[in-house]
Protein backbone atom coordinates (compact mmCIF):
# COMPACT_ATOMS: atom_id res chain seq x y z
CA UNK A 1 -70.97 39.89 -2.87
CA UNK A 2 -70.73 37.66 0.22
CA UNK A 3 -71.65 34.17 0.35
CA UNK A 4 -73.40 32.43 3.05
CA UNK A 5 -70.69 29.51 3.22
CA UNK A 6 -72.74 28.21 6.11
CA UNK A 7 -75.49 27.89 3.88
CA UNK A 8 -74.12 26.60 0.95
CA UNK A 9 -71.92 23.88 3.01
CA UNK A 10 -74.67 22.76 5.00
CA UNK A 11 -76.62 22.23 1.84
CA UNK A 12 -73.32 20.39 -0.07
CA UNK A 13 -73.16 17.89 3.07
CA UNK A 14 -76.90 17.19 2.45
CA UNK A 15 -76.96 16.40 -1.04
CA UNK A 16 -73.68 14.17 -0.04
CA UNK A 17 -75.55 12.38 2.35
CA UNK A 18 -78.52 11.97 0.75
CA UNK A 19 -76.30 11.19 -2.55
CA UNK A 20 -74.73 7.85 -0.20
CA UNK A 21 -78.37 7.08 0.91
CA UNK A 22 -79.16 6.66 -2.94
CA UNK A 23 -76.49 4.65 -3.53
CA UNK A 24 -77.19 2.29 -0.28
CA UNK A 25 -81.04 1.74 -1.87
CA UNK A 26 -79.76 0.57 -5.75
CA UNK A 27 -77.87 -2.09 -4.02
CA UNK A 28 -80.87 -4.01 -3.96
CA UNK A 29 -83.27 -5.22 -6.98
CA UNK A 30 -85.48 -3.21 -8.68
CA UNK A 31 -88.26 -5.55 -7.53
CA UNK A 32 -87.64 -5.21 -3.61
CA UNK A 33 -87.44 -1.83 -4.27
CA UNK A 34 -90.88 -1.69 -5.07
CA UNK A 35 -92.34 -4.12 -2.91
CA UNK A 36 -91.03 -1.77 -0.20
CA UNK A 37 -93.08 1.05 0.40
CA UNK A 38 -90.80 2.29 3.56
CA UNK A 39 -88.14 2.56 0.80
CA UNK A 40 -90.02 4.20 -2.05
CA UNK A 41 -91.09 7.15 0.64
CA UNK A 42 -87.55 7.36 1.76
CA UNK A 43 -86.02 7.58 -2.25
CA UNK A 44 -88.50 10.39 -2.40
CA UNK A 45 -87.55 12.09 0.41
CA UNK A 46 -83.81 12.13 -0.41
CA UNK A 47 -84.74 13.28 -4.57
CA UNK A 48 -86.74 16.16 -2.93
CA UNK A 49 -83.71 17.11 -0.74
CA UNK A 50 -81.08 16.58 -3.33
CA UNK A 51 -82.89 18.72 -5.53
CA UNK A 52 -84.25 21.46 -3.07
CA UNK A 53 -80.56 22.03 -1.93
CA UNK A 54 -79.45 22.28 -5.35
CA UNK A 55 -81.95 25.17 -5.89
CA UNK A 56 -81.53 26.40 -2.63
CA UNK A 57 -77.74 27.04 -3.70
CA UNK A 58 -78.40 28.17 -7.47
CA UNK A 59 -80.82 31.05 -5.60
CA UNK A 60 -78.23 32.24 -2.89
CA UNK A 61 -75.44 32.25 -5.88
CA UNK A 62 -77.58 34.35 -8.18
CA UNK A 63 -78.50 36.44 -5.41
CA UNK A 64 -75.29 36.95 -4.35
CA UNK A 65 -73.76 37.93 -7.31
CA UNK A 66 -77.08 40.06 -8.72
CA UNK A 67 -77.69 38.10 -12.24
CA UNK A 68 -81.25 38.50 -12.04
CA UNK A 69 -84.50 36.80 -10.88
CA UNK A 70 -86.38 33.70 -11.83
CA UNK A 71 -89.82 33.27 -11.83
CA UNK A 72 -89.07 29.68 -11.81
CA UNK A 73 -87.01 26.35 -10.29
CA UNK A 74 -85.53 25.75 -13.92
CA UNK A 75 -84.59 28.87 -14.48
CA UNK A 76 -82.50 29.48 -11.19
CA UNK A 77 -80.44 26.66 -12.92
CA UNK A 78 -80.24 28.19 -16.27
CA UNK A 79 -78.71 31.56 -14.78
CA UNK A 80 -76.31 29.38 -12.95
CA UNK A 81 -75.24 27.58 -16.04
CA UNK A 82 -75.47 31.03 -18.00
CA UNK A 83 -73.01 32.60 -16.01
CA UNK A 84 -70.80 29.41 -16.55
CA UNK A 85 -71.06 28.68 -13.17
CA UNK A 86 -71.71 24.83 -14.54
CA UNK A 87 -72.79 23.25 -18.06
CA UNK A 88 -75.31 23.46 -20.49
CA UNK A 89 -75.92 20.12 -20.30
CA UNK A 90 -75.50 19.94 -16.43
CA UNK A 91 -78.25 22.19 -16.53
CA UNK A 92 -80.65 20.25 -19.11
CA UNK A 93 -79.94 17.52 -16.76
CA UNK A 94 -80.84 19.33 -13.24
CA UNK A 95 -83.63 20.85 -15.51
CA UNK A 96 -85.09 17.21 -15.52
CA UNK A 97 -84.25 16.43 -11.91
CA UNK A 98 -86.46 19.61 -10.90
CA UNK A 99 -89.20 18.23 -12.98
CA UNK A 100 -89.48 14.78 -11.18
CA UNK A 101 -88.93 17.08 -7.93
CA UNK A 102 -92.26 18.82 -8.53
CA UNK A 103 -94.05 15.63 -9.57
CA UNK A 104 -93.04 13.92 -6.27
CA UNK A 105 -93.70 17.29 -4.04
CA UNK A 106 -97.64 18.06 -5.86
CA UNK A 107 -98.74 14.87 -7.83
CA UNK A 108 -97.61 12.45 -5.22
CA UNK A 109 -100.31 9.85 -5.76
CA UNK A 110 -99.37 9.20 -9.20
CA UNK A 111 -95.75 8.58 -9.24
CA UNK A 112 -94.80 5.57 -11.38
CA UNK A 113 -91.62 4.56 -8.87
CA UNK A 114 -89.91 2.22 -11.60
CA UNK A 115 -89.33 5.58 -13.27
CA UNK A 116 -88.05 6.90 -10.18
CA UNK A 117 -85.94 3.61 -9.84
CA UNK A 118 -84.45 4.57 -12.90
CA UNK A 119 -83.09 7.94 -12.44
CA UNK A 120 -81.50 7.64 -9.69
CA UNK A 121 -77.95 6.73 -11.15
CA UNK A 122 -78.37 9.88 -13.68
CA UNK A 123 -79.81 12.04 -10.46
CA UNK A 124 -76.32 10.90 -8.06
CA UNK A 125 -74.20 11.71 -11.05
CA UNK A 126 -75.55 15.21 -11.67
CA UNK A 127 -75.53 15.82 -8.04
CA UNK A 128 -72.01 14.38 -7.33
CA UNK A 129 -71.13 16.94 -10.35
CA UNK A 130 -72.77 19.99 -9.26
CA UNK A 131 -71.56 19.77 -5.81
CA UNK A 132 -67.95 19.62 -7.62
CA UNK A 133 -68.74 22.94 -9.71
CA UNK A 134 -69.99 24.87 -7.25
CA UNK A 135 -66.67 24.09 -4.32
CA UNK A 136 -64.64 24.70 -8.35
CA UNK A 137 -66.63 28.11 -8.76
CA UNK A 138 -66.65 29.31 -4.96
CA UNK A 139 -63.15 28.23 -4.54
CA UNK A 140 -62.19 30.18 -8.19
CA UNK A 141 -64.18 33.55 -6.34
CA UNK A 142 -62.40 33.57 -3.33
């Protein structure tokens, strides 16, 4: 049971990043927001790499420690949370972050970005408190 810490720091530093980028783009009104197509294609850029490193590091955990296989990006996170590695509801939460992940990765032409506008603030929080569990859990292992 090693851990790629490479891997799972390089993907914590992203979802940081990209977490700060988020928080630079709601300092402006909703309105310029989405007069500014430049900005909308950058806010989905940074949801899709928030939430691909998340799964990214849900997969190498559950790999790494053998708790099974999902056939699915929702379900990576419900092993993680299964295993207590973070909460239930941290987990319903990421659960809904994955589902606007997929809708901005395969039904791009259809995204409603007011909605996306809105969920940022809930997407930075569950990010900012995964990235907390998982340094809590790998620090706990080691």
């Amino acid at each position: 049971m090693t851990f790629d810490e490479i891997l799972i720091q390089r993907r914590l530093t992203k979802i940081l990043e990209e977490i700060e980028f988020l928080r630079s783009k709601k300092k402006v009104e909703v309105d310029d927001f989405l007069s500014d197509g430049t900005s909308m294609r950058a806010v989905s850029k940074a949801i899709e790499l928030i939430v691909q490193s998340i799964l990214d590091i849900c997969s190498h955990i559950i790999a790494q420690r053998h708790w099974g296989i999902s056939e699915t990006y929702r379900g990576t996170i419900t092993l993680l949370a299964s295993n207590n590695v973070i909460s239930q509801a941290l987990a319903k939460s990421l659960q809904q972050a994955v589902a606007m992940r997929n809708l901005l990765v395969h039904q791009y032409l259809e995204i409603d970005f007011r909605i996306i506008w809105d969920s940022i603030d809930q997407l930075v929080n569950d990010a900012s408190e995964f990235s907390g569990a998982i340094r809590k859990y790998l620090a706990s292992i080691s």
